[in-house]
Protein backbone atom coordinates (compact mmCIF):
# COMPACT_ATOMS: atom_id res chain seq x y z
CA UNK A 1 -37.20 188.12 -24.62
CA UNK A 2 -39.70 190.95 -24.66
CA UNK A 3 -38.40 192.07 -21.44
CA UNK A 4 -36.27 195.15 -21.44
CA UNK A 5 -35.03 194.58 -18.10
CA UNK A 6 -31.31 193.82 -18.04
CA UNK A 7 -30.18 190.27 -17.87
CA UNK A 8 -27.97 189.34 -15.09
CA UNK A 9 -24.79 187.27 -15.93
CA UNK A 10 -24.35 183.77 -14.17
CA UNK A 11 -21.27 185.13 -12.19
CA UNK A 12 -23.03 187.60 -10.86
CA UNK A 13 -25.04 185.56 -7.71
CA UNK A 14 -25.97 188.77 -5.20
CA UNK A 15 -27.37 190.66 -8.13
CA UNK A 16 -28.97 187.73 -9.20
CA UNK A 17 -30.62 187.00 -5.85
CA UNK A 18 -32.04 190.98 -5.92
CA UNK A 19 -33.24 190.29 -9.56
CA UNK A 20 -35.13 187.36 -8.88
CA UNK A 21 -36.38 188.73 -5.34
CA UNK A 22 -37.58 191.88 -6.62
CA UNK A 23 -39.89 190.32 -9.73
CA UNK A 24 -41.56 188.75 -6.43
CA UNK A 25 -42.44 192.19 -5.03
CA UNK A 26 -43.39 193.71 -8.68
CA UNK A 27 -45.87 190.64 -9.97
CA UNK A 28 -48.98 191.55 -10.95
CA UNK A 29 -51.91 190.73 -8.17
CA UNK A 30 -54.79 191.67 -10.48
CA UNK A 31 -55.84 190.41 -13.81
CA UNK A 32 -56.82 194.26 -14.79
CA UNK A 33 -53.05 195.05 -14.39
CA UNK A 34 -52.24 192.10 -16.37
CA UNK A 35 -54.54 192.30 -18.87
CA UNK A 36 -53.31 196.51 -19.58
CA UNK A 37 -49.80 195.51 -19.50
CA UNK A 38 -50.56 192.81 -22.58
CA UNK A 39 -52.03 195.36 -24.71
CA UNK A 40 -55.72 193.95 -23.74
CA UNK A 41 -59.33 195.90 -22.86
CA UNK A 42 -60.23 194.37 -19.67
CA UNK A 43 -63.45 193.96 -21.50
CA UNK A 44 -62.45 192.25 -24.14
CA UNK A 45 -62.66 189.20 -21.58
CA UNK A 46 -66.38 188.90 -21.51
CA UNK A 47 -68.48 187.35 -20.77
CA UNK A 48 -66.16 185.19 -18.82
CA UNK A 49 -65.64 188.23 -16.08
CA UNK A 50 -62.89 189.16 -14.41
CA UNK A 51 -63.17 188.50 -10.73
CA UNK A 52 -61.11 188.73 -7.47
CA UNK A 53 -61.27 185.32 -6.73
CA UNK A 54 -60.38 184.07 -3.32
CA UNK A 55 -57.59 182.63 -4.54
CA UNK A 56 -55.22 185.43 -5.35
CA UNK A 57 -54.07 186.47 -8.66
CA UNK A 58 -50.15 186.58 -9.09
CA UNK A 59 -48.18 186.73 -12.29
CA UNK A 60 -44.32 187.86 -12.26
CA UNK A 61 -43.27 190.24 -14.76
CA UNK A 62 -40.77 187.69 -17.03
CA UNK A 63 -43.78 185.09 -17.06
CA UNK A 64 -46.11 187.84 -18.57
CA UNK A 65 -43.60 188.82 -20.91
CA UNK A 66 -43.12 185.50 -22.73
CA UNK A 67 -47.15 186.34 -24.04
CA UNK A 68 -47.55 187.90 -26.72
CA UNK A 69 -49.18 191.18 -26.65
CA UNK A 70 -52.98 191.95 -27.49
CA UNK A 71 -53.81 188.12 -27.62
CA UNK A 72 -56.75 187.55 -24.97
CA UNK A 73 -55.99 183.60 -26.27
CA UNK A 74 -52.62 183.16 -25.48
CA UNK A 75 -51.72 179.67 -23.86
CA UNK A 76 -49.66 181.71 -20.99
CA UNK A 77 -51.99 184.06 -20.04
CA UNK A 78 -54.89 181.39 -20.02
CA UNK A 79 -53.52 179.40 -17.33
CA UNK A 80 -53.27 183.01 -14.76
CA UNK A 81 -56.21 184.45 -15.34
CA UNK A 82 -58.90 184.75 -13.29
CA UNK A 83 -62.50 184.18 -14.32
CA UNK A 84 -65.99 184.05 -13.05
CA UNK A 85 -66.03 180.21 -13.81
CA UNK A 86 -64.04 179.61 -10.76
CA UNK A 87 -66.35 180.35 -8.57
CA UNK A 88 -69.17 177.92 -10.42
CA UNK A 89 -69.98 174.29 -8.35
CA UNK A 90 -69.03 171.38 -10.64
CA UNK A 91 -69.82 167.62 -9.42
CA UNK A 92 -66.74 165.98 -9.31
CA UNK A 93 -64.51 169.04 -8.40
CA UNK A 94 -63.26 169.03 -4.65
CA UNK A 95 -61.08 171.86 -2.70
CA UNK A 96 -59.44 168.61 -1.31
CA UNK A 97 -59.14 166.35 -4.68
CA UNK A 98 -55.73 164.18 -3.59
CA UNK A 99 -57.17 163.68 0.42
CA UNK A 100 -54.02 165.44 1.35
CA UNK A 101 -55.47 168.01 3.57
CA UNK A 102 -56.32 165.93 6.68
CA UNK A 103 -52.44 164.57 7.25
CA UNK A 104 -51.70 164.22 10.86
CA UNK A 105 -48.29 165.04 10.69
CA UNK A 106 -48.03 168.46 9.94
CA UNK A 107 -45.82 169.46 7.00
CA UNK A 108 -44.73 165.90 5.80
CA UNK A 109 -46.57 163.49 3.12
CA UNK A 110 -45.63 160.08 3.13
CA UNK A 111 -47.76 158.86 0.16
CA UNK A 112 -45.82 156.37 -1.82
CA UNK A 113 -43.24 153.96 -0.47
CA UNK A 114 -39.74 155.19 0.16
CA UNK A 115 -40.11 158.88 -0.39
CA UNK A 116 -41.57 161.58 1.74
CA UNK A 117 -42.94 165.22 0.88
CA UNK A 118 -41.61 168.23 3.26
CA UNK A 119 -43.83 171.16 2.28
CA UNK A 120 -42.00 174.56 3.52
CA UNK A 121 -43.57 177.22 2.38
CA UNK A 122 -47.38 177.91 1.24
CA UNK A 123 -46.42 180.44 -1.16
CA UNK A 124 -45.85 180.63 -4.56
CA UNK A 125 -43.94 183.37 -7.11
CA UNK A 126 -46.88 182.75 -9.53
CA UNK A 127 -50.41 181.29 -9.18
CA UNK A 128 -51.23 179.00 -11.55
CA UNK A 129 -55.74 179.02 -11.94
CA UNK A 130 -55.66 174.66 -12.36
CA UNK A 131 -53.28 174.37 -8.81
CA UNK A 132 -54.46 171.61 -6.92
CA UNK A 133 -53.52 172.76 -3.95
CA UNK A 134 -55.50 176.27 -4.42
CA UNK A 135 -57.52 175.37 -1.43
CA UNK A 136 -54.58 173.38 0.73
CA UNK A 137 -54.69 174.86 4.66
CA UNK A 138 -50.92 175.54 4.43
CA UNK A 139 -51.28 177.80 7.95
CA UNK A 140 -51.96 174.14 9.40
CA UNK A 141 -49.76 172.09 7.25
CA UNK A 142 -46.29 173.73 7.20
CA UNK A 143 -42.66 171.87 7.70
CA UNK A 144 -41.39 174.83 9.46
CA UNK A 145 -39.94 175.47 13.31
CA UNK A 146 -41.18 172.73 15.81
CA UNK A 147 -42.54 170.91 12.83
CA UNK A 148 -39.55 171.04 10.51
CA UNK A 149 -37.96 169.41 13.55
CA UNK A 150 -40.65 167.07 14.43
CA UNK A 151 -40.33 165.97 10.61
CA UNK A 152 -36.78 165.28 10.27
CA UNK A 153 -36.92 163.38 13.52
CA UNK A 154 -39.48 160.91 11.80
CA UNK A 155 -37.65 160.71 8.77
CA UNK A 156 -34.36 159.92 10.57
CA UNK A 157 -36.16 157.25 12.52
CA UNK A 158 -37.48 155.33 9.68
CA UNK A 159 -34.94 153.48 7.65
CA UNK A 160 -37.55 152.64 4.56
CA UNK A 161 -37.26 156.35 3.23
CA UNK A 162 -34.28 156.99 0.93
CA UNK A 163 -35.91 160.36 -0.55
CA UNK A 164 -36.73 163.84 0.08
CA UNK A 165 -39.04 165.57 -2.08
CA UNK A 166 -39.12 169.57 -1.32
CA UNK A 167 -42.55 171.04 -1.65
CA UNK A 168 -45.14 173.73 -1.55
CA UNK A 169 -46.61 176.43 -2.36
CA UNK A 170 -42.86 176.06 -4.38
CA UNK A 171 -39.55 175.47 -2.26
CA UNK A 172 -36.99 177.72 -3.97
CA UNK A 173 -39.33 181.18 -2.63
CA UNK A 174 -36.76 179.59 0.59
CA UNK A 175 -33.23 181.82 0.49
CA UNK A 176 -30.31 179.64 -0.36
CA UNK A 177 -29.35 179.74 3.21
CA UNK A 178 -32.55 178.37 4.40
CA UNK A 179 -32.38 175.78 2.01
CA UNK A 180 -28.49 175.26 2.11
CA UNK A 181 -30.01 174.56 6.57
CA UNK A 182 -32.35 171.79 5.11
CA UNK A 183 -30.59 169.97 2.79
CA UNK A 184 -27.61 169.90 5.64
CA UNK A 185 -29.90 168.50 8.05
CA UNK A 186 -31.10 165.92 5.34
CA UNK A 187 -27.62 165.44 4.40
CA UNK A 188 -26.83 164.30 7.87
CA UNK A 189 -29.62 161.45 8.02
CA UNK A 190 -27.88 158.40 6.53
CA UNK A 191 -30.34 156.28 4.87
CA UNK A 192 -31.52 159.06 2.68
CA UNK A 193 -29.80 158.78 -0.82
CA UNK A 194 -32.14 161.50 -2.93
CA UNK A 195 -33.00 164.81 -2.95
CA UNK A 196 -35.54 166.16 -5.18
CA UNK A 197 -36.93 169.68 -5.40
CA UNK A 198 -40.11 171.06 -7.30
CA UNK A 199 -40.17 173.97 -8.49
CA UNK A 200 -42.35 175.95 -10.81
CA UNK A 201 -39.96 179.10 -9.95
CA UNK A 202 -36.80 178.86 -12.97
CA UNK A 203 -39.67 178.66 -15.64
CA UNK A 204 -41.43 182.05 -14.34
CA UNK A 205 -38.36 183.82 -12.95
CA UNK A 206 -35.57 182.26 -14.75
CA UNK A 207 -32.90 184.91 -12.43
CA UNK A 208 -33.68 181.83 -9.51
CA UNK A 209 -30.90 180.11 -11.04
CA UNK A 210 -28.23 181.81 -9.32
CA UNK A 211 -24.87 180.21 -9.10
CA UNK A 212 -24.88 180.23 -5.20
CA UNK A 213 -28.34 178.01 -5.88
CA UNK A 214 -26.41 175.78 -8.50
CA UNK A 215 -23.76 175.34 -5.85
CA UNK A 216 -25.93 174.14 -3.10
CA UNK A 217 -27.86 171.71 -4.97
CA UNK A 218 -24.31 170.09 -6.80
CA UNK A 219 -22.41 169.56 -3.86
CA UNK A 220 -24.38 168.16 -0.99
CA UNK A 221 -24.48 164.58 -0.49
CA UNK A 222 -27.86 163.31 -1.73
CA UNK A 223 -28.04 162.46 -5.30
CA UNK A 224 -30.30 165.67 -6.62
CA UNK A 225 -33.24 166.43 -8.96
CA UNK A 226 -35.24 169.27 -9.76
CA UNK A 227 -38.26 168.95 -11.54
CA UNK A 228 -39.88 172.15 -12.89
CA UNK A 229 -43.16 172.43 -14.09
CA UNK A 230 -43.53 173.98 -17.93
CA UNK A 231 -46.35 173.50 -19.90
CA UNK A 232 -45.88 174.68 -23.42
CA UNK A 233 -42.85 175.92 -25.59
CA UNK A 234 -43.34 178.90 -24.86
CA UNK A 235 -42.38 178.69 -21.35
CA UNK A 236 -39.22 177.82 -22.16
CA UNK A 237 -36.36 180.39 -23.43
CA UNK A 238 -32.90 180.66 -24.05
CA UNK A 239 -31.96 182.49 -20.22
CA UNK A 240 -34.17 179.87 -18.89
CA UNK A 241 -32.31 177.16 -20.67
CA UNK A 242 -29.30 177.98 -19.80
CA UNK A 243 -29.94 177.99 -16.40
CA UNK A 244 -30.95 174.44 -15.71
CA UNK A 245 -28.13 173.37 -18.91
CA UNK A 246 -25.57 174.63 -16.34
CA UNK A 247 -27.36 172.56 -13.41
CA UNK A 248 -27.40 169.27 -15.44
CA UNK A 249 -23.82 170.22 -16.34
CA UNK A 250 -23.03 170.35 -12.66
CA UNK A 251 -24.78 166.81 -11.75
CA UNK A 252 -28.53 167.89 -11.10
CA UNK A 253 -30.91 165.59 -12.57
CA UNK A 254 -33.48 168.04 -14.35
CA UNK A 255 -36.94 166.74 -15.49
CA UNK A 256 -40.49 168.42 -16.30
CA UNK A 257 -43.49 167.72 -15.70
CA UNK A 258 -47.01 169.19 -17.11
CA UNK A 259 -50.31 169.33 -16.69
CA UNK A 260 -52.29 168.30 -19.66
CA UNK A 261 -54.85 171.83 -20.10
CA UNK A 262 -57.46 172.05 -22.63
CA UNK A 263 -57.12 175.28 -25.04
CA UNK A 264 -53.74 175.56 -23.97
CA UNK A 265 -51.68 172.55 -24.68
CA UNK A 266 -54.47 169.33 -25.85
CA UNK A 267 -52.65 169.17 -28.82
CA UNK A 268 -49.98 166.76 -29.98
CA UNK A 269 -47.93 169.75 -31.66
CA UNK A 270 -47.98 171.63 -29.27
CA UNK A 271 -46.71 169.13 -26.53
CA UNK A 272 -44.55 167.65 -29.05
CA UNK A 273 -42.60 171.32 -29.70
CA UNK A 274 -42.46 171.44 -25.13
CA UNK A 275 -40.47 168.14 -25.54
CA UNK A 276 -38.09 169.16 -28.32
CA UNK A 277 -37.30 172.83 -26.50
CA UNK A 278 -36.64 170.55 -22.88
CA UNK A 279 -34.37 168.40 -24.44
CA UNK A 280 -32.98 171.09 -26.46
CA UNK A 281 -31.28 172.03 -22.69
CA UNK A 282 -30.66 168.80 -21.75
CA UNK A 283 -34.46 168.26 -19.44
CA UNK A 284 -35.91 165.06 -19.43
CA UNK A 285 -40.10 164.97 -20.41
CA UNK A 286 -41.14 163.46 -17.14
CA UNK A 287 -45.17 163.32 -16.84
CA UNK A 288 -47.91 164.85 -18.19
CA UNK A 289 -50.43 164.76 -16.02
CA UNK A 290 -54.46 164.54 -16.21
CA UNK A 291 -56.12 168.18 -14.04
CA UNK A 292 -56.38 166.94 -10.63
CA UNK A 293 -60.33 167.53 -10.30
CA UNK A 294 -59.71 170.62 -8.18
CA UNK A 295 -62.89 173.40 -7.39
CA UNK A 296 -62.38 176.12 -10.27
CA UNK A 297 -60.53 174.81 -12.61
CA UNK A 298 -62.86 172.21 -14.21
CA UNK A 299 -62.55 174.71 -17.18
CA UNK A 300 -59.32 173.36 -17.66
CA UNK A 301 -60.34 169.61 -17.89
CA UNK A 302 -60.74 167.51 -20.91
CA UNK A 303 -61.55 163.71 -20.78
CA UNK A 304 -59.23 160.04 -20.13
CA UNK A 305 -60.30 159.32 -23.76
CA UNK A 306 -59.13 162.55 -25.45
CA UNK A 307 -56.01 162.58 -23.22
CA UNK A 308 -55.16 159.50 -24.09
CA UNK A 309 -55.26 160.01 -27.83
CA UNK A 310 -53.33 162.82 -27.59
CA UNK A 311 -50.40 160.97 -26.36
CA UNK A 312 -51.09 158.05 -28.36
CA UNK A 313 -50.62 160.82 -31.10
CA UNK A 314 -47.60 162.08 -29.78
CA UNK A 315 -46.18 158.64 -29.40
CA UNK A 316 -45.95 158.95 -33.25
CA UNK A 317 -44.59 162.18 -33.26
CA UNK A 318 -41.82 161.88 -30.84
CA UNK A 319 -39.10 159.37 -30.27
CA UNK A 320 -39.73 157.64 -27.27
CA UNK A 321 -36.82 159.08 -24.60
CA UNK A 322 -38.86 162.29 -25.30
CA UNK A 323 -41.97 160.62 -24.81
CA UNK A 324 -43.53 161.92 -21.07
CA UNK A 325 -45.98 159.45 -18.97
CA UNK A 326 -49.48 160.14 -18.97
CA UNK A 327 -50.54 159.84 -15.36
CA UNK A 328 -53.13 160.72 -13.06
CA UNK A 329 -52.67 160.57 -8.81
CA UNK A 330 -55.10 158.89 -6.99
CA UNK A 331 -55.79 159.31 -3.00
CA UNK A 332 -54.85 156.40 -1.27
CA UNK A 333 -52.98 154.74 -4.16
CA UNK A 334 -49.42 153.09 -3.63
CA UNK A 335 -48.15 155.13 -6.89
CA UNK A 336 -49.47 157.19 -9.98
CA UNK A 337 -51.61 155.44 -12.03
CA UNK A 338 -50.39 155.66 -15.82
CA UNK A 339 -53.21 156.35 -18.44
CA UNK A 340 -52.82 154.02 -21.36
């Protein structure tokens, strides 16, 4: 790692939770900053201009320092940084692209059959420019206080659901002892059998993986996943890996999943080398998904035909338990649709 900061020892959980909590405070909030940090002129972006986009810039510390220095192109960077092309009005592009955004019950999705989504928080430890939910209203659509209750109420009166799915913004900005409150609660409902977290959090500020967190998520009830969200190789590193190894080690199910970006991972190579480093710790290759057509990032997009040749290409690359799905999701379908 390029980071000189020291790194924190597994057996070490309260320093660990200061670590992690105090890249939060420090991220960067302006591409400038970032941009000066890397070793880059600000204006050796143009012409695609910096901006201060309404939705905010944020970019911890040991995420920026897995990019390599002085390159405007690299894959990491590309997917934080602001540009003028945001704010441009694409046909086809929607602040609301999965319908999610007119639920009537307040902080739980029931989408697909058996599982339900609890989103707790709106926030996020790093804002990714393709996020689907960039626009979401999360001041309206929060599973916290009288909702949190209201939710777990439904969920205990309705037999069909046998998972949990923790969401955001990204679940594990919660303390472990708001979490540790949750997953009681959950544990307590009978007919749930599954827990599953996402989390974009280990891959950007691998010091989340605390051992308190590791003990919470290994010894409750519910049979537990976490799926993190990496993109390319180099998103994944050796404290990182370690991390979730020790998590599978203790009975967590990890996967990843990705979102397929053009100029930053279209390439079979490149996805192929993401699949070797997962498994490399023991993660599964999950889905890779096609952009959600969300307003500002149709920059990001690249077509079902190219996408699907990719894979098709990667198929002959990789053997197949290292293979992800493609997918896309679909409002109002009864599960994600899987590109062939």
């Amino acid at each position: 790692m390029k980071n000189s900061a020291t790194i924190i020892p597994v057996s070490s959980p309260e320093c660990q939770v200061i670590s992690w909590k105090s890249h939060l405070k420090s991220a960067f909030s302006d591409s400038e900053q970032l941009l000066r940090y890397l070793d880059i002129e600000p204006t050796a972006h143009r012409p695609s201009n910096l901006v201060q986009p309404s939705f905010p810039v944020r970019v911890p510390i040991p995420f920026a320092d897995k990019m390599e220095k002085g390159n405007i192109n690299d894959p990491l960077l590309l997917q934080v940084l602001a540009r003028d092309i945001e704010n441009a009005h694409i046909e086809g592009y929607s602040h609301d692209p999965l319908e999610e955004q007119n639920n009537n019950t307040p902080g739980l999705l029931h989408k697909y059959a058996g599982r339900v989504l609890l989103i707790l928080t709106g926030s996020c430890a790093i804002n990714c420019r393709y996020c689907f939910r960039r626009h979401f209203p999360y001041h309206q659509q929060l599973a916290s206080g009288e909702n949190l209750q209201k939710n777990l109420e439904t969920i205990q009166k309705d037999p069909s659901i046998t998972e949990v799915i923790l969401s955001g913004g990204d679940p594990l900005l919660l303390s472990d002892k708001q979490l540790f409150e949750i997953i009681s609660q959950l544990e307590a409902i009978p007919h749930l059998r599954r827990l599953r977290i996402h989390s974009r959090l280990p891959v950007v500020i691998p010091q989340r993986l605390t051992l308190q967190l590791q003990k919470l998520l290994s010894k409750n009830r519910l049979q537990t996943s976490l799926v993190i969200h990496a993109n390319h190789g180099n998103e994944m590193d050796a404290e990182l890996g370690h991390g979730l190894a020790a998590l599978t080690r203790s009975s967590v199910s990890v996967f990843n999943q990705s979102v397929l970006l053009k100029n930053i991972n279209d390439d079979p190579q490149i996805l192929a080398e993401l699949s070797e480093k997962l498994f490399e710790y023991q993660i599964i290759p999950y889905y890779i998904h096609r952009l959600d057509p969300v307003a500002g990032a149709a920059h990001f997009d690249i077509s079902k035909k190219r996408a699907s040749k990719i894979i098709r290409q990667l198929g002959q690359i990789l053997p197949g338990y290292l293979l992800p799905k493609l997918v896309v999701e679909e409002p109002d379908k009864a599960c994600k649709t899987i590109v062939l």
